[in-house]
PDB file of N, CA and C in Angstrom:
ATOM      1  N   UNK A   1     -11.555 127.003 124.115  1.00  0.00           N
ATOM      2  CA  UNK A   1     -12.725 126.199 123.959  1.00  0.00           C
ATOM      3  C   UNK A   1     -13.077 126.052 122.484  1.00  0.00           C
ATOM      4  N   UNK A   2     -13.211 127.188 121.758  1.00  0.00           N
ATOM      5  CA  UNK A   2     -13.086 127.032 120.473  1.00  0.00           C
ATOM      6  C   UNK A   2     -12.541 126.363 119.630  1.00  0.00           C
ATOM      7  N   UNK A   3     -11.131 126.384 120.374  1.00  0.00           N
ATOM      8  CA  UNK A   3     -10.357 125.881 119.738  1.00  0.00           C
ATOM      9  C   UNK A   3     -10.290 123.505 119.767  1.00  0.00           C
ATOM     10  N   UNK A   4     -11.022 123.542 120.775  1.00  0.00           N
ATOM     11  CA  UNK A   4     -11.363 122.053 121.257  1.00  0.00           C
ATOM     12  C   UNK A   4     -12.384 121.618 120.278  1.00  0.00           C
ATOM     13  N   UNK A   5     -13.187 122.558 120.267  1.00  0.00           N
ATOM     14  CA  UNK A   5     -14.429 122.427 119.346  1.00  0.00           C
ATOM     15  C   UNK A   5     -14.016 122.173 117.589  1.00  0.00           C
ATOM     16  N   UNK A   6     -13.432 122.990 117.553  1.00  0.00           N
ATOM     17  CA  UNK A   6     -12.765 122.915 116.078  1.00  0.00           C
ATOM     18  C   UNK A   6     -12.080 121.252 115.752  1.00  0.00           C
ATOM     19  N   UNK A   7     -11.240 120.922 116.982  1.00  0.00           N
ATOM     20  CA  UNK A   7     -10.194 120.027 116.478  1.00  0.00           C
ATOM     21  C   UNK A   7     -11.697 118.998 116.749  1.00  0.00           C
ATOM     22  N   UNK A   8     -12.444 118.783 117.604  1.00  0.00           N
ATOM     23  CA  UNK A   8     -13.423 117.680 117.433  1.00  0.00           C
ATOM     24  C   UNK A   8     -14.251 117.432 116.203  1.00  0.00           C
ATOM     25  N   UNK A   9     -14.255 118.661 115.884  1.00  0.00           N
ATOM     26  CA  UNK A   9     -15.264 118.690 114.483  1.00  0.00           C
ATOM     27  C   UNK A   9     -14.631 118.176 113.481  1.00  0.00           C
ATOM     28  N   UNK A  10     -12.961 118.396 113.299  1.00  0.00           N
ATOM     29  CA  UNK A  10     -12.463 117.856 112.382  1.00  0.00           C
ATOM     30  C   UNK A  10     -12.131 116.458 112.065  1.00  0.00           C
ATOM     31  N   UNK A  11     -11.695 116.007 113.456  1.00  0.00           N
ATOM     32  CA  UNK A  11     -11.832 114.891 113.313  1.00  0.00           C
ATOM     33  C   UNK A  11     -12.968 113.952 113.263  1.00  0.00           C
ATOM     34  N   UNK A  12     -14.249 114.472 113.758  1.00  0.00           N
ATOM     35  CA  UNK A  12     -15.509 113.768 113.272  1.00  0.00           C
ATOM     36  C   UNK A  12     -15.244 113.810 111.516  1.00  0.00           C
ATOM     37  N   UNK A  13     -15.139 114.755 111.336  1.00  0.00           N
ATOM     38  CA  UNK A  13     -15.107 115.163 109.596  1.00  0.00           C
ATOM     39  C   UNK A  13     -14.164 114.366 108.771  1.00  0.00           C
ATOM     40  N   UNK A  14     -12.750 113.478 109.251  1.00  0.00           N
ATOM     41  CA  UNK A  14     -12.114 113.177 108.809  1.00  0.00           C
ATOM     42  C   UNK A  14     -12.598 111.559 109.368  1.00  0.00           C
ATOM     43  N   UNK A  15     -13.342 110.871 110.496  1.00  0.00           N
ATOM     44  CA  UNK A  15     -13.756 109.746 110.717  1.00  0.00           C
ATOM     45  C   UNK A  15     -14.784 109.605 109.626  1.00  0.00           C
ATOM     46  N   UNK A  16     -16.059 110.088 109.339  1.00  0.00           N
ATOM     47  CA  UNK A  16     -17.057 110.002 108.297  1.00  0.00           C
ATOM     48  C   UNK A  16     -16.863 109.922 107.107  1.00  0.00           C
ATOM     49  N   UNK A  17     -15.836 110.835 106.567  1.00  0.00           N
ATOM     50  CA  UNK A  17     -15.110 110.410 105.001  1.00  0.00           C
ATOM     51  C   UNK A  17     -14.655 109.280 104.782  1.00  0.00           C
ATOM     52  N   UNK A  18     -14.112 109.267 105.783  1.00  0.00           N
ATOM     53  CA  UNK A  18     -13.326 107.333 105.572  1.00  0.00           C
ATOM     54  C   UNK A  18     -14.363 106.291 104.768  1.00  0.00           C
ATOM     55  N   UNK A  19     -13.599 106.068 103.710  1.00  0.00           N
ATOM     56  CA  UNK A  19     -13.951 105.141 102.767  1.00  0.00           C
ATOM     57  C   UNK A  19     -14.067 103.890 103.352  1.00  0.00           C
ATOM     58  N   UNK A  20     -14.731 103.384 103.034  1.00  0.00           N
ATOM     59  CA  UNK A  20     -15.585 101.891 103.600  1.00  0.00           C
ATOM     60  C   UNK A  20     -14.497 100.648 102.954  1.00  0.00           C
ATOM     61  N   UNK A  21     -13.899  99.962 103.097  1.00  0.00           N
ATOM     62  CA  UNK A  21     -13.004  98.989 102.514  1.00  0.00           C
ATOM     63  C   UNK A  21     -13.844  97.873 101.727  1.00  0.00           C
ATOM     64  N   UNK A  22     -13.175  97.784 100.711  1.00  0.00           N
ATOM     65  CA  UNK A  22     -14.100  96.681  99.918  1.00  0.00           C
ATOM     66  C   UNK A  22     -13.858  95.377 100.362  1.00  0.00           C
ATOM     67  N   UNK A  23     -14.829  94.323  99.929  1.00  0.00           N
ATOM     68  CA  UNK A  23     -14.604  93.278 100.257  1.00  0.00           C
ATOM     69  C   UNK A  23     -13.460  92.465  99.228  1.00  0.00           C
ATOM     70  N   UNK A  24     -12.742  91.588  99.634  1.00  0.00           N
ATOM     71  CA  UNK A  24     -11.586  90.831  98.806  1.00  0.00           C
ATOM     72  C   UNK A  24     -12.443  90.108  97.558  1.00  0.00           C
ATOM     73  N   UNK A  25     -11.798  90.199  96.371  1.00  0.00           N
ATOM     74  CA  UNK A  25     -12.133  89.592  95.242  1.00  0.00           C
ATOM     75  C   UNK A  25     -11.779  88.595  95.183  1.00  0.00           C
ATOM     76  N   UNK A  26     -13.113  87.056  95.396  1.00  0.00           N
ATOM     77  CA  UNK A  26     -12.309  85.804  95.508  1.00  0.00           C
ATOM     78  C   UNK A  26     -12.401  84.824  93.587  1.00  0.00           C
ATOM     79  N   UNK A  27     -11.423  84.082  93.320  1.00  0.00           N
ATOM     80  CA  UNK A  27     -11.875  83.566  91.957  1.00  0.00           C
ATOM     81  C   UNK A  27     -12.517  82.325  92.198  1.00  0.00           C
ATOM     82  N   UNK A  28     -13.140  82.064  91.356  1.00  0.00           N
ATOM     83  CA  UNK A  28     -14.160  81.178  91.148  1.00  0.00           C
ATOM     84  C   UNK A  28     -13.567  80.168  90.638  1.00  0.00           C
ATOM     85  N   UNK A  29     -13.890  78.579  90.515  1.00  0.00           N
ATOM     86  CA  UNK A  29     -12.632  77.434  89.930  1.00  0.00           C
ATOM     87  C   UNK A  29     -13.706  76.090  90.095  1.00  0.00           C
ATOM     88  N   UNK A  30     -13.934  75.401  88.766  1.00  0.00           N
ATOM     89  CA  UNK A  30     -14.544  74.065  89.360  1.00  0.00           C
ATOM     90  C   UNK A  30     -13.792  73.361  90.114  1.00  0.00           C
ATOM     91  N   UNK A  31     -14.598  72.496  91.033  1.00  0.00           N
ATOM     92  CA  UNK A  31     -14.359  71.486  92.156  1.00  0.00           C
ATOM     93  C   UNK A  31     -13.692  70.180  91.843  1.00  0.00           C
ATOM     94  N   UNK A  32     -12.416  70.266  92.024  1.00  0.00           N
ATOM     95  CA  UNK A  32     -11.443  68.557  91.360  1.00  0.00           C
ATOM     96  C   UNK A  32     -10.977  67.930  92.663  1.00  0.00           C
ATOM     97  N   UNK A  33     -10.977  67.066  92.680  1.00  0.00           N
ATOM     98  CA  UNK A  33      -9.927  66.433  93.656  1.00  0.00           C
ATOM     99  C   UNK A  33      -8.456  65.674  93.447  1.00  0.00           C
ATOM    100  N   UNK A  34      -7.707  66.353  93.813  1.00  0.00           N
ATOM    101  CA  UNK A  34      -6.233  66.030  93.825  1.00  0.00           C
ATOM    102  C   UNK A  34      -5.503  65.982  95.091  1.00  0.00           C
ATOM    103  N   UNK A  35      -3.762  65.325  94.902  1.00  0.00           N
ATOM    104  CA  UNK A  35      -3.429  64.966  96.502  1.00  0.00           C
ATOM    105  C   UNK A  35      -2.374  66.533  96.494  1.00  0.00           C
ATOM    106  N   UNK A  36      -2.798  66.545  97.419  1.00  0.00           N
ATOM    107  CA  UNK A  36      -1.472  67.459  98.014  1.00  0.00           C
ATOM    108  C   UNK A  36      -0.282  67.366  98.878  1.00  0.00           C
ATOM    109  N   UNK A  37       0.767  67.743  98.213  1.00  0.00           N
ATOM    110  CA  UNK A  37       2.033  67.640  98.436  1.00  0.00           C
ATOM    111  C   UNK A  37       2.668  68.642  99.503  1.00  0.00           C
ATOM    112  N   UNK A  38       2.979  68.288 100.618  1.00  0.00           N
ATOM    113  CA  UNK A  38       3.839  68.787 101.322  1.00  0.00           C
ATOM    114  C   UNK A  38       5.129  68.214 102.064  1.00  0.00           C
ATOM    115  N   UNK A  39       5.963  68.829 102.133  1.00  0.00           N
ATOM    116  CA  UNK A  39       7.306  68.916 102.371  1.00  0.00           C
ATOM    117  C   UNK A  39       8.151  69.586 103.461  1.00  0.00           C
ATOM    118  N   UNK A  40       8.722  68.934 104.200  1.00  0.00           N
ATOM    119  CA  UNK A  40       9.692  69.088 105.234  1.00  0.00           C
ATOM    120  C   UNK A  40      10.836  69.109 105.307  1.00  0.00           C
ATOM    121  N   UNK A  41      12.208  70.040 106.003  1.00  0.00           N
ATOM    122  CA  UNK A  41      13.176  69.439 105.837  1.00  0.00           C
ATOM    123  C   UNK A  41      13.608  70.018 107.241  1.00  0.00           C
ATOM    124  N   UNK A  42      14.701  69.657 107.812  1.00  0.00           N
ATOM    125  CA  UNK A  42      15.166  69.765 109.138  1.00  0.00           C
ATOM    126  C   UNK A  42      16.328  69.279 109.773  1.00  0.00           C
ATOM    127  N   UNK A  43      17.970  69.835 110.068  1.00  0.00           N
ATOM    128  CA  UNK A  43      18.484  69.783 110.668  1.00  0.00           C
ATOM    129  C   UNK A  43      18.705  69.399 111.847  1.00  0.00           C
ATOM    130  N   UNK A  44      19.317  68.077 112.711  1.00  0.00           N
ATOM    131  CA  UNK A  44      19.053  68.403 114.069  1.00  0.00           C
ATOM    132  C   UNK A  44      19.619  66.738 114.065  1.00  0.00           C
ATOM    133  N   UNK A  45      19.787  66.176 115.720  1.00  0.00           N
ATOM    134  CA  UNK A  45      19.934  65.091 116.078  1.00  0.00           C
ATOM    135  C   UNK A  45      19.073  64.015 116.270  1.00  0.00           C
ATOM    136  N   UNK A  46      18.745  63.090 116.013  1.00  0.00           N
ATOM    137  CA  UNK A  46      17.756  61.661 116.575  1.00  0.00           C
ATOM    138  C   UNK A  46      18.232  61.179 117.549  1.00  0.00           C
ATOM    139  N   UNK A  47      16.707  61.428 118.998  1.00  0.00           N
ATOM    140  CA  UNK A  47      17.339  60.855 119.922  1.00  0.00           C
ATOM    141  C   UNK A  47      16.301  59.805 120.158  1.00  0.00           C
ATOM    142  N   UNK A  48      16.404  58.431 120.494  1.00  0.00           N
ATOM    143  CA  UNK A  48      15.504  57.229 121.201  1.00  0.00           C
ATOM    144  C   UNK A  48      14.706  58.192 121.434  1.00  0.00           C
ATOM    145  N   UNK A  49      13.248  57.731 121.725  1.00  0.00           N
ATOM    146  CA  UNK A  49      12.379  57.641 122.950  1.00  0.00           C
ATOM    147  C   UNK A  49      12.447  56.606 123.835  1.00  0.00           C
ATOM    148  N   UNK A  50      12.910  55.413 123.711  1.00  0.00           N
ATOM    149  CA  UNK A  50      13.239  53.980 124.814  1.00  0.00           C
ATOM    150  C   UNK A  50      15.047  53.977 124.566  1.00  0.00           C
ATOM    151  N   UNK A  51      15.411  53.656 125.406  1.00  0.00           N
ATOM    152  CA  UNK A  51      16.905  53.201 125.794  1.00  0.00           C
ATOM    153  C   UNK A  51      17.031  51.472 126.554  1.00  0.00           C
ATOM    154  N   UNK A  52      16.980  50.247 125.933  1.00  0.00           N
ATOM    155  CA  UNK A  52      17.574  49.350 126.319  1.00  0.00           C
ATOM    156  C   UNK A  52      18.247  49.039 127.001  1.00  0.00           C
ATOM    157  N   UNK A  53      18.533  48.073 128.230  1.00  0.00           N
ATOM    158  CA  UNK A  53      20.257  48.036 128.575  1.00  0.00           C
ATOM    159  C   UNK A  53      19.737  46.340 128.525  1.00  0.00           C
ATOM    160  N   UNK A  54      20.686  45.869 127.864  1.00  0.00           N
ATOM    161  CA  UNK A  54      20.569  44.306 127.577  1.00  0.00           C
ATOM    162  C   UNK A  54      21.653  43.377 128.597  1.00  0.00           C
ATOM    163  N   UNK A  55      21.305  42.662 129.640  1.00  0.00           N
ATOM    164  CA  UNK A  55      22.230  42.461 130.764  1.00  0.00           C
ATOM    165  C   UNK A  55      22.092  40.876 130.840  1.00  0.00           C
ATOM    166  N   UNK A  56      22.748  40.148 131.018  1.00  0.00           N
ATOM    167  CA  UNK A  56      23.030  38.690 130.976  1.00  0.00           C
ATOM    168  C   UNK A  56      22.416  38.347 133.095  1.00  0.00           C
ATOM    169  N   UNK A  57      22.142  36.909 132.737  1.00  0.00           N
ATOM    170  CA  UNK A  57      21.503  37.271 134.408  1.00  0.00           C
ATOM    171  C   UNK A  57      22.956  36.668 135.556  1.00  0.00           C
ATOM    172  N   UNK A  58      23.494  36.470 135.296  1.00  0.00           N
ATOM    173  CA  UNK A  58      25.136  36.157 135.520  1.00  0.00           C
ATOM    174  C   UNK A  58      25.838  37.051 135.060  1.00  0.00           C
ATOM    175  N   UNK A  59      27.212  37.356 135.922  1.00  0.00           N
ATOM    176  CA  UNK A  59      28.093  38.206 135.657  1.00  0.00           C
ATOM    177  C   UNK A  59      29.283  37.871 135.959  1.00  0.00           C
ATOM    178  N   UNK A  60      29.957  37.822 135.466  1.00  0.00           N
ATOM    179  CA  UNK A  60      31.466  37.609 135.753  1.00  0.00           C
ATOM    180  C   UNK A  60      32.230  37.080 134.884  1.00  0.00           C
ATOM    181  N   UNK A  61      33.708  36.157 135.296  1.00  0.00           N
ATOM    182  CA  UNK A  61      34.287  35.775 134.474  1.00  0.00           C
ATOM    183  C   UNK A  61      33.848  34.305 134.494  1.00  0.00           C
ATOM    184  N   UNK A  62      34.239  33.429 133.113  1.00  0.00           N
ATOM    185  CA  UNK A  62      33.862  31.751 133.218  1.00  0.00           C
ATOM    186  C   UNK A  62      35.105  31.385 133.566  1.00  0.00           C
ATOM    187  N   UNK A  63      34.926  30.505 134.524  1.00  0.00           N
ATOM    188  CA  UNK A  63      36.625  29.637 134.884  1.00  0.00           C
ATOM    189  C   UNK A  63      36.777  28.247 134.719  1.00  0.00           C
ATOM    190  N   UNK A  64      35.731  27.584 134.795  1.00  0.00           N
ATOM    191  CA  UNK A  64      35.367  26.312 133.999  1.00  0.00           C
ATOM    192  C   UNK A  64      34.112  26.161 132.927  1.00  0.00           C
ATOM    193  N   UNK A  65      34.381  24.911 132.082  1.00  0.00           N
ATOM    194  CA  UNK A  65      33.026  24.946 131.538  1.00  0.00           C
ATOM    195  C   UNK A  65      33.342  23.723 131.066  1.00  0.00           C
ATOM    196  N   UNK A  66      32.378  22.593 131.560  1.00  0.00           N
ATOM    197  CA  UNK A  66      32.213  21.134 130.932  1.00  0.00           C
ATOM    198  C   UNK A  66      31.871  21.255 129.547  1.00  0.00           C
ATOM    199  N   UNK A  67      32.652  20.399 128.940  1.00  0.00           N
ATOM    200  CA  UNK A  67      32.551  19.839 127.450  1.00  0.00           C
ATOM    201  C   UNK A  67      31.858  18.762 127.320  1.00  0.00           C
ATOM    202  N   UNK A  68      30.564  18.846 126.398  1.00  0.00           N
ATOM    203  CA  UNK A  68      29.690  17.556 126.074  1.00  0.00           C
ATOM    204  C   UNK A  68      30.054  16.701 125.368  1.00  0.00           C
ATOM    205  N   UNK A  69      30.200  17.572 124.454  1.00  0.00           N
ATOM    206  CA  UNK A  69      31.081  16.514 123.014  1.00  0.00           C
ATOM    207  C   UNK A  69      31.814  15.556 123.095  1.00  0.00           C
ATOM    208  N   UNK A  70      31.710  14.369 122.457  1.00  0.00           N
ATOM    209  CA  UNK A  70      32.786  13.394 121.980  1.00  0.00           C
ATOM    210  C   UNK A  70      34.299  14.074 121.487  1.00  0.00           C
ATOM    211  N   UNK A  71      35.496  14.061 121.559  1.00  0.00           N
ATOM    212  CA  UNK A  71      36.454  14.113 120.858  1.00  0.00           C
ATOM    213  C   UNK A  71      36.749  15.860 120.773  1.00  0.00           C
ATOM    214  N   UNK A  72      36.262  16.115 121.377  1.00  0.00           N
ATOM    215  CA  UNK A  72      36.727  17.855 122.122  1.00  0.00           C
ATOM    216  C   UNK A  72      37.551  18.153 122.601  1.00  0.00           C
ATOM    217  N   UNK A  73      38.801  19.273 122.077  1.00  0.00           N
ATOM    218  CA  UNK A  73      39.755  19.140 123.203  1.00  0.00           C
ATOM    219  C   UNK A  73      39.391  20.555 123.322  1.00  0.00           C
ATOM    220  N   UNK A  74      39.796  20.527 124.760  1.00  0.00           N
ATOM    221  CA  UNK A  74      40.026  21.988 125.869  1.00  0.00           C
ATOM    222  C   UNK A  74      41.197  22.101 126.514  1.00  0.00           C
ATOM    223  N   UNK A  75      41.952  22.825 126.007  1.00  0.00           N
ATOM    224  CA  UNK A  75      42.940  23.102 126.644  1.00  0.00           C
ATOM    225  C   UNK A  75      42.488  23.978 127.735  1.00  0.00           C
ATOM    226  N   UNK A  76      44.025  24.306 128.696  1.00  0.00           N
ATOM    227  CA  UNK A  76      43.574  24.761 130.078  1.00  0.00           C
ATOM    228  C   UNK A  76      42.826  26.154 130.138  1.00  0.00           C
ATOM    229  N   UNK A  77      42.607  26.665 128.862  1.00  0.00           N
ATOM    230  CA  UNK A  77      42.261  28.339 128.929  1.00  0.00           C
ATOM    231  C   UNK A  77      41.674  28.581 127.535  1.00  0.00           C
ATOM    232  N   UNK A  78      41.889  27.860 126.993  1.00  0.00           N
ATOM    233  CA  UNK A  78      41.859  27.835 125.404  1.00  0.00           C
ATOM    234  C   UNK A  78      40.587  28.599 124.685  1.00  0.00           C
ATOM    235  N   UNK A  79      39.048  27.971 125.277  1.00  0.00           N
ATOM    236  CA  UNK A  79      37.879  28.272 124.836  1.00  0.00           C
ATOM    237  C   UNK A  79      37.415  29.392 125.813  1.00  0.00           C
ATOM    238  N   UNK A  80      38.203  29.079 126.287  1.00  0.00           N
ATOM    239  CA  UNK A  80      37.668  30.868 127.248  1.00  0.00           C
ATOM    240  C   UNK A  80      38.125  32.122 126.525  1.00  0.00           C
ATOM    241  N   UNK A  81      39.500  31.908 126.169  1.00  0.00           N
ATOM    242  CA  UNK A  81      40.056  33.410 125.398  1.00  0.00           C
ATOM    243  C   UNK A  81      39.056  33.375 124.023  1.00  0.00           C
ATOM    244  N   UNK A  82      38.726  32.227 123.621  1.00  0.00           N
ATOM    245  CA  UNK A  82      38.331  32.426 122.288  1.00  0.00           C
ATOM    246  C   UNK A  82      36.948  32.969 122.063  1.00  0.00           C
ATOM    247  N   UNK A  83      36.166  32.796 123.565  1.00  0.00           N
ATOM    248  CA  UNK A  83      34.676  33.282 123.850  1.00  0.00           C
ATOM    249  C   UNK A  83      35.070  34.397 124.168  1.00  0.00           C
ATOM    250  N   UNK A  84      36.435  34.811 125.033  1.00  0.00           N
ATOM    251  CA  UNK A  84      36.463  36.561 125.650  1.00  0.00           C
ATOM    252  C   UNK A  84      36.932  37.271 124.233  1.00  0.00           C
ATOM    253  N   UNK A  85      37.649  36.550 123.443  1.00  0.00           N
ATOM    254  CA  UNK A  85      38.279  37.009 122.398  1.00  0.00           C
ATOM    255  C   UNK A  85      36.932  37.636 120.858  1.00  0.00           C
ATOM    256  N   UNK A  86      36.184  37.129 121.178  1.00  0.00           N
ATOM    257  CA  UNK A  86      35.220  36.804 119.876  1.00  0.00           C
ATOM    258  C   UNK A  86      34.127  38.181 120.911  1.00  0.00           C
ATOM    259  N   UNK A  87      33.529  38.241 122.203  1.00  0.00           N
ATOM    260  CA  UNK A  87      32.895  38.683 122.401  1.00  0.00           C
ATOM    261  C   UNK A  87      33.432  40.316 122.523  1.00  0.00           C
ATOM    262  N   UNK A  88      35.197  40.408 122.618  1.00  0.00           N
ATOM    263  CA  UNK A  88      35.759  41.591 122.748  1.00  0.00           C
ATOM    264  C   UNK A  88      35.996  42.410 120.665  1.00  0.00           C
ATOM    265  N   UNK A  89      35.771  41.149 120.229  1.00  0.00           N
ATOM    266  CA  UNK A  89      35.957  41.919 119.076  1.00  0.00           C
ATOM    267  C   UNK A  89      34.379  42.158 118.388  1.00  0.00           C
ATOM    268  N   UNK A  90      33.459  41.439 118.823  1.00  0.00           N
ATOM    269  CA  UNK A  90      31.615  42.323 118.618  1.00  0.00           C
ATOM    270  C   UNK A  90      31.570  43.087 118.790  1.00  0.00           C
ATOM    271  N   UNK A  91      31.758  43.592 120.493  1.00  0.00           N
ATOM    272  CA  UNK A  91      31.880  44.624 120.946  1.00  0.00           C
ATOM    273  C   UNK A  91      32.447  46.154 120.557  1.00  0.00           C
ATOM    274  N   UNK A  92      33.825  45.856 119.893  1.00  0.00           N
ATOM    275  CA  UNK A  92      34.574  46.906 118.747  1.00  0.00           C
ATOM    276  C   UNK A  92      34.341  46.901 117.512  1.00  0.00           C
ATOM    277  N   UNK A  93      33.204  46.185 117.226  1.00  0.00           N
ATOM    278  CA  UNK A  93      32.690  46.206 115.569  1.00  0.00           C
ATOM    279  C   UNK A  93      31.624  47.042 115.721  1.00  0.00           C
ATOM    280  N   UNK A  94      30.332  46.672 117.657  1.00  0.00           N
ATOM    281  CA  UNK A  94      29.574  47.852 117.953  1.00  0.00           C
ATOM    282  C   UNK A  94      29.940  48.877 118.133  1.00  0.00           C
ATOM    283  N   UNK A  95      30.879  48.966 118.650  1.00  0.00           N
ATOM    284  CA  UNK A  95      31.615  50.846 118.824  1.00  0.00           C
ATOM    285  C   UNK A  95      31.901  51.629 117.583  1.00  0.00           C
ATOM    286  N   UNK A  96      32.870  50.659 116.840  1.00  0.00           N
ATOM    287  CA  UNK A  96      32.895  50.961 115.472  1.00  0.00           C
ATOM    288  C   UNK A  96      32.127  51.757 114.405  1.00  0.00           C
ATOM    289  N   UNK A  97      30.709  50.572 114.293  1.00  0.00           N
ATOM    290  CA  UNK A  97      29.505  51.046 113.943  1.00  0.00           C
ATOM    291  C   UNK A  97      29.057  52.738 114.555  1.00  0.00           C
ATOM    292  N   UNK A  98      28.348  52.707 115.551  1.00  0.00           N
ATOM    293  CA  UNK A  98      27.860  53.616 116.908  1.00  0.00           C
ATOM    294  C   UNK A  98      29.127  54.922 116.252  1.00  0.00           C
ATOM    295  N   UNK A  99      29.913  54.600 116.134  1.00  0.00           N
ATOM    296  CA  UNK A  99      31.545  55.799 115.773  1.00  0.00           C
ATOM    297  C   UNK A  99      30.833  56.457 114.814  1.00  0.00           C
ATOM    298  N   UNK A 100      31.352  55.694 113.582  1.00  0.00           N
ATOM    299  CA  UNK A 100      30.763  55.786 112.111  1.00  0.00           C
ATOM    300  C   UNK A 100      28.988  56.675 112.258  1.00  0.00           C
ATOM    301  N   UNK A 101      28.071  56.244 112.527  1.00  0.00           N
ATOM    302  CA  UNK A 101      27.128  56.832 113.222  1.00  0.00           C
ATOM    303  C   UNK A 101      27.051  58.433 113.726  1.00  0.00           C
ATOM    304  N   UNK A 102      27.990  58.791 114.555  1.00  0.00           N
ATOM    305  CA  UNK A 102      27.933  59.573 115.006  1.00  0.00           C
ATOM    306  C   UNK A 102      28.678  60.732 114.301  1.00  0.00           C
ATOM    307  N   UNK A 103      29.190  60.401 113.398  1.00  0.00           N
ATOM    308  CA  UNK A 103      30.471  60.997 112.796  1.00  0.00           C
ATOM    309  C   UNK A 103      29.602  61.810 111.664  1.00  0.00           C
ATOM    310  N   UNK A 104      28.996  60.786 111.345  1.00  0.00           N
ATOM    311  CA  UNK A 104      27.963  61.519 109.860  1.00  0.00           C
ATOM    312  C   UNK A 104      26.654  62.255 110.435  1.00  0.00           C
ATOM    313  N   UNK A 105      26.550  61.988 111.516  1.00  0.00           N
ATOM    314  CA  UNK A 105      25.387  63.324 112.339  1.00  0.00           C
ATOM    315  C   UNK A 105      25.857  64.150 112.779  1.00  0.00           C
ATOM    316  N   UNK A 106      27.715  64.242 113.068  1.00  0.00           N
ATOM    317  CA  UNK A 106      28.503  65.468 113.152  1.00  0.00           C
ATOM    318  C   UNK A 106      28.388  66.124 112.155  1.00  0.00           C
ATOM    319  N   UNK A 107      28.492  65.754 111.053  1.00  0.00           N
ATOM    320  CA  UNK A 107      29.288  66.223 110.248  1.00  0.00           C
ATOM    321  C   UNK A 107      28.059  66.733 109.321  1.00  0.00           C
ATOM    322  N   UNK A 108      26.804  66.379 109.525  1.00  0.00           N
ATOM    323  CA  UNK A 108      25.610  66.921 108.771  1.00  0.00           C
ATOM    324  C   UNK A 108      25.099  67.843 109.531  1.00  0.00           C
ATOM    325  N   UNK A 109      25.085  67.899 110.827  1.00  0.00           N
ATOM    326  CA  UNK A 109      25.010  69.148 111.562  1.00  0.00           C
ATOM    327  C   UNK A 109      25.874  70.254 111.054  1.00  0.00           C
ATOM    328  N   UNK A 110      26.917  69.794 111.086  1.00  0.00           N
ATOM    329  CA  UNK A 110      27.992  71.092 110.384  1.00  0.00           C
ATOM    330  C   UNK A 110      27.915  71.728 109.661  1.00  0.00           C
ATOM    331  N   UNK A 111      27.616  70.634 108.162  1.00  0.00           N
ATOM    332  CA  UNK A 111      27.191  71.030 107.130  1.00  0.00           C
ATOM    333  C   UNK A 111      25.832  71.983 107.217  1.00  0.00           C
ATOM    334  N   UNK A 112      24.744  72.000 107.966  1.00  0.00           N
ATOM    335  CA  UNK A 112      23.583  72.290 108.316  1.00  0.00           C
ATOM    336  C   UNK A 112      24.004  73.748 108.292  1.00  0.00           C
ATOM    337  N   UNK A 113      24.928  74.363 109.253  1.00  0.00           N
ATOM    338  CA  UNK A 113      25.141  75.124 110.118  1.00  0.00           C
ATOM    339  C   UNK A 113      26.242  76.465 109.199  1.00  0.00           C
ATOM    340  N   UNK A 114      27.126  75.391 108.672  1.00  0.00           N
ATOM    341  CA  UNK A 114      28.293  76.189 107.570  1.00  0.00           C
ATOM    342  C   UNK A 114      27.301  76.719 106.073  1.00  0.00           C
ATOM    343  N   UNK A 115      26.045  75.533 105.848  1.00  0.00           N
ATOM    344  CA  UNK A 115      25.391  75.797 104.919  1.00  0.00           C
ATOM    345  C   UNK A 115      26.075  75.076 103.051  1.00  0.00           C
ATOM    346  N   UNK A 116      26.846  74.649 103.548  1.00  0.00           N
ATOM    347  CA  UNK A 116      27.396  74.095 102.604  1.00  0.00           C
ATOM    348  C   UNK A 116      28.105  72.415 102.276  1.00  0.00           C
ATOM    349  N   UNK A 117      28.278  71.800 101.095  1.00  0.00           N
ATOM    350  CA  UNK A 117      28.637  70.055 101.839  1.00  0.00           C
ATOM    351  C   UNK A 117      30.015  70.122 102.060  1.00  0.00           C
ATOM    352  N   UNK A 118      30.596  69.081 102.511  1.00  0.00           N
ATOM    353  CA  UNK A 118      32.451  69.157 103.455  1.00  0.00           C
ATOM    354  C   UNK A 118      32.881  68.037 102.253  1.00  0.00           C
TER     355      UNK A 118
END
């Protein structure tokens, strides 16, 4: 019992000494107004929030197509390959592009990741 008594007393004795913490020393500075600069940087992919699908309201292949023009010639297939021909090579200039694209968000991820440029 004594011995309970003792350790309570001490630690009352060692709670009451405890030094009181001062308050933080703040500095004082006249009032200016200026802009402040902050800065971001960040690794990572861009994805849409909307996705498009752009669709013609017809589908298929053309197998005829009247000529208006005066002095037009059409051969039997002629302006068709040259419309499938012209619309197949857009198409691989978009992929192309979209390639190229994707290649340099590979490859900056990488860099991101290795920490260093390639």
């Amino acid at each position: 019992m004594k011995t309970l008594f003792r350790a309570a007393t001490l630690t009352l004795g060692l709670v009451a000494c405890k030094k009181a913490e001062t308050a933080p020393v703040y500095e004082k500075g006249p009032v200016a107004r200026r802009d402040i600069v902050v800065t971001a940087s960040a690794a990572g992919a861009i994805q849409p929030m909307l996705t498009v699908e752009v669709k013609s309201k017809a589908s298929g292949e053309i197998i005829s197509m009247r000529v208006q023009q005066e002095r037009y010639r059409v051969g039997a297939s002629t302006i068709l390959d040259l419309l499938t021909s012209q619309a197949n090579l857009t198409q691989a200039e978009t992929d192309l592009v979209q390639a190229r694209f994707d290649y340099l968000i590979a490859r900056a991820q990488l860099e991101a990741l290795v920490g260093r440029t390639l």
